[in-house]
N, C-alpha and C. Protein backbone atom coordinates (compact mmCIF):
# COMPACT_ATOMS: atom_id res chain seq x y z
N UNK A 1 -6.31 -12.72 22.12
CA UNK A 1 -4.87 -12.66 22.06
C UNK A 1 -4.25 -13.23 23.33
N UNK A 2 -5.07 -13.00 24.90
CA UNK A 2 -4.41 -13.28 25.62
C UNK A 2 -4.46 -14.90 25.52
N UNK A 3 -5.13 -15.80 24.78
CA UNK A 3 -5.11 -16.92 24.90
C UNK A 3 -4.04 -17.63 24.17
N UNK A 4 -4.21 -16.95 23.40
CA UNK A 4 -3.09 -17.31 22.11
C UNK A 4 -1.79 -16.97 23.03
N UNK A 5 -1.62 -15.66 23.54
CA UNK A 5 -0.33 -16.04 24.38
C UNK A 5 0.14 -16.80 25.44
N UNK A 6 -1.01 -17.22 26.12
CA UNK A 6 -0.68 -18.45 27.16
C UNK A 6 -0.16 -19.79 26.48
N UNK A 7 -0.68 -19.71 25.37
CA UNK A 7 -0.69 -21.36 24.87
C UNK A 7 1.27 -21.12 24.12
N UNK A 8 1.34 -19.92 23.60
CA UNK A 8 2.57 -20.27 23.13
C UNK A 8 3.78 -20.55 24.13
N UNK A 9 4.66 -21.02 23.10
CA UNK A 9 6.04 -21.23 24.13
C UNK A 9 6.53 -20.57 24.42
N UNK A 10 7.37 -20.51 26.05
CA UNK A 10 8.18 -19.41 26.76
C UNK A 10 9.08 -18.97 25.21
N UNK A 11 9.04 -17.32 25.40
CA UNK A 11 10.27 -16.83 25.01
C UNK A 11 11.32 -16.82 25.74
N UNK A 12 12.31 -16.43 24.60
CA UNK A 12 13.65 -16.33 25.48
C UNK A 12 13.97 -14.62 25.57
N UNK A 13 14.74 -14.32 25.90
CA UNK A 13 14.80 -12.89 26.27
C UNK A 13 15.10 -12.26 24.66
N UNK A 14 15.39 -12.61 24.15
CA UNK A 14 15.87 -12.02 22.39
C UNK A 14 14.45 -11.67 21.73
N UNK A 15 13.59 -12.61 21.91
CA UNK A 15 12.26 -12.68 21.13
C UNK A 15 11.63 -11.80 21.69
N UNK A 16 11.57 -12.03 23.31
CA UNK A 16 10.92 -11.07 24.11
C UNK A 16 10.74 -9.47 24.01
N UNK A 17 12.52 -9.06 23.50
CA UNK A 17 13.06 -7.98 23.57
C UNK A 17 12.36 -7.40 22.14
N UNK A 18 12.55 -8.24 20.56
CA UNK A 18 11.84 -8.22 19.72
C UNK A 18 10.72 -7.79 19.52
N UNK A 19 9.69 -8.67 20.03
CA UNK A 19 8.69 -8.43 20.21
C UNK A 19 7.33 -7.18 21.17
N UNK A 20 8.79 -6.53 22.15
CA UNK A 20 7.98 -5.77 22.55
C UNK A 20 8.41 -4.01 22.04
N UNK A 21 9.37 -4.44 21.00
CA UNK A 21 10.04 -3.04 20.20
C UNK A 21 9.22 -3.23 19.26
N UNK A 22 8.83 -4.20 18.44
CA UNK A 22 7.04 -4.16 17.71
C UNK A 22 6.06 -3.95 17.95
N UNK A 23 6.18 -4.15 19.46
CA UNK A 23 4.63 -3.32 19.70
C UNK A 23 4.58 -1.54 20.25
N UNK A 24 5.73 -1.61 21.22
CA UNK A 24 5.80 -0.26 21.13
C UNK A 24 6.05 0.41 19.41
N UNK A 25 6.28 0.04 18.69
CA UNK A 25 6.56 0.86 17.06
C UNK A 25 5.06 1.21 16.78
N UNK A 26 4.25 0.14 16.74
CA UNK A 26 2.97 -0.03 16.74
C UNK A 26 1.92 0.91 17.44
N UNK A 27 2.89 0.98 18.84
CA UNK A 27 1.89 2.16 19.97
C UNK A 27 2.60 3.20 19.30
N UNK A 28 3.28 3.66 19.14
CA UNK A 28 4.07 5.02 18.45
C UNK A 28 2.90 5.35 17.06
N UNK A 29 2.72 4.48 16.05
CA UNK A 29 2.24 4.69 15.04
C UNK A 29 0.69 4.84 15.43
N UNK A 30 0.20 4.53 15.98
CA UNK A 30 -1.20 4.43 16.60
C UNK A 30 -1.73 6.01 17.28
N UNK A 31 -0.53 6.00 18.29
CA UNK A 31 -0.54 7.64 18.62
C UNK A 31 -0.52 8.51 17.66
N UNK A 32 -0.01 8.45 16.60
CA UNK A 32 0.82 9.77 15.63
C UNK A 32 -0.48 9.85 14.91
N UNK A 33 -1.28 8.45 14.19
CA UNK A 33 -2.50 8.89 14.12
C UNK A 33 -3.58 9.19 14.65
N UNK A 34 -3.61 9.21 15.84
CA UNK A 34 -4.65 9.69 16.64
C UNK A 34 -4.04 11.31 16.76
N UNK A 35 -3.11 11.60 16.87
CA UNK A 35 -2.69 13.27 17.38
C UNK A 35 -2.65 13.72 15.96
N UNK A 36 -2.90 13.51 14.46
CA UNK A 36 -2.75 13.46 13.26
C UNK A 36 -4.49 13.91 13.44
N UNK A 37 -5.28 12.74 13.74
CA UNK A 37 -6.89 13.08 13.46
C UNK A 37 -7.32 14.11 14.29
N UNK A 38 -6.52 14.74 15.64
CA UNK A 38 -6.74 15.78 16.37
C UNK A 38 -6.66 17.03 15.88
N UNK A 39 -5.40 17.31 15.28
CA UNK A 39 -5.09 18.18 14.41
C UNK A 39 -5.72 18.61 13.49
N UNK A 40 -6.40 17.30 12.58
CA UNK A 40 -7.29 17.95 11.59
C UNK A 40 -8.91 18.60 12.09
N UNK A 41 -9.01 18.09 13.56
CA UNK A 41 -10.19 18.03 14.06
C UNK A 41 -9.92 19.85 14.38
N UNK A 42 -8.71 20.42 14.74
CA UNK A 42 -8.85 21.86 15.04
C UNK A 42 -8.99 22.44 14.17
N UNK A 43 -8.43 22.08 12.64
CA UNK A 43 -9.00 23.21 11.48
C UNK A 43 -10.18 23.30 11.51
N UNK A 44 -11.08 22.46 11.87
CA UNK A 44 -12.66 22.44 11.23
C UNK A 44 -13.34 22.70 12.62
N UNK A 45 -12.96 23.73 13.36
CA UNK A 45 -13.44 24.16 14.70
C UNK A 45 -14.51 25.12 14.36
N UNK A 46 -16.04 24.69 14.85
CA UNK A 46 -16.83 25.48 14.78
C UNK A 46 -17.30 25.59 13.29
N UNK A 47 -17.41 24.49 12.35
CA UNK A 47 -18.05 24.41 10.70
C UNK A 47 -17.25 25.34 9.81
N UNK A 48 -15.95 26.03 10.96
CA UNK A 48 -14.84 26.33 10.15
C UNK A 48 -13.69 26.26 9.15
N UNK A 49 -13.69 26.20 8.33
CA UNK A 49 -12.48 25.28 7.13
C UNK A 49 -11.73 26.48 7.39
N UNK A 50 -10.88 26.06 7.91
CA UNK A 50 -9.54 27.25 8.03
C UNK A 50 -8.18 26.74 6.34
């Protein structure tokens, strides 16, 4: 990826701004499932099915 971003063309601040509210959405959604698979990881504490 980092290559692919060297080679593209400068953004301008609009795209820029765009593009990094897509990736944070992305880090948001990424987290929610990871703290989502945590959660399920505490019901089953100890071969426990709560």
């Amino acid at each position: 990826m980092t290559a692919m971003l060297k080679e593209a063309a400068p953004l301008t601040q609009e795209e820029a701004e765009r593009l990094l509210g897509s990736l944070s959405e992305d880090l948001k959604k990424f987290k929610r499932r990871q703290l989502q698979g945590e959660v399920q990881d505490l019901f089953k504490d100890q071969g426990k099915d709560w």
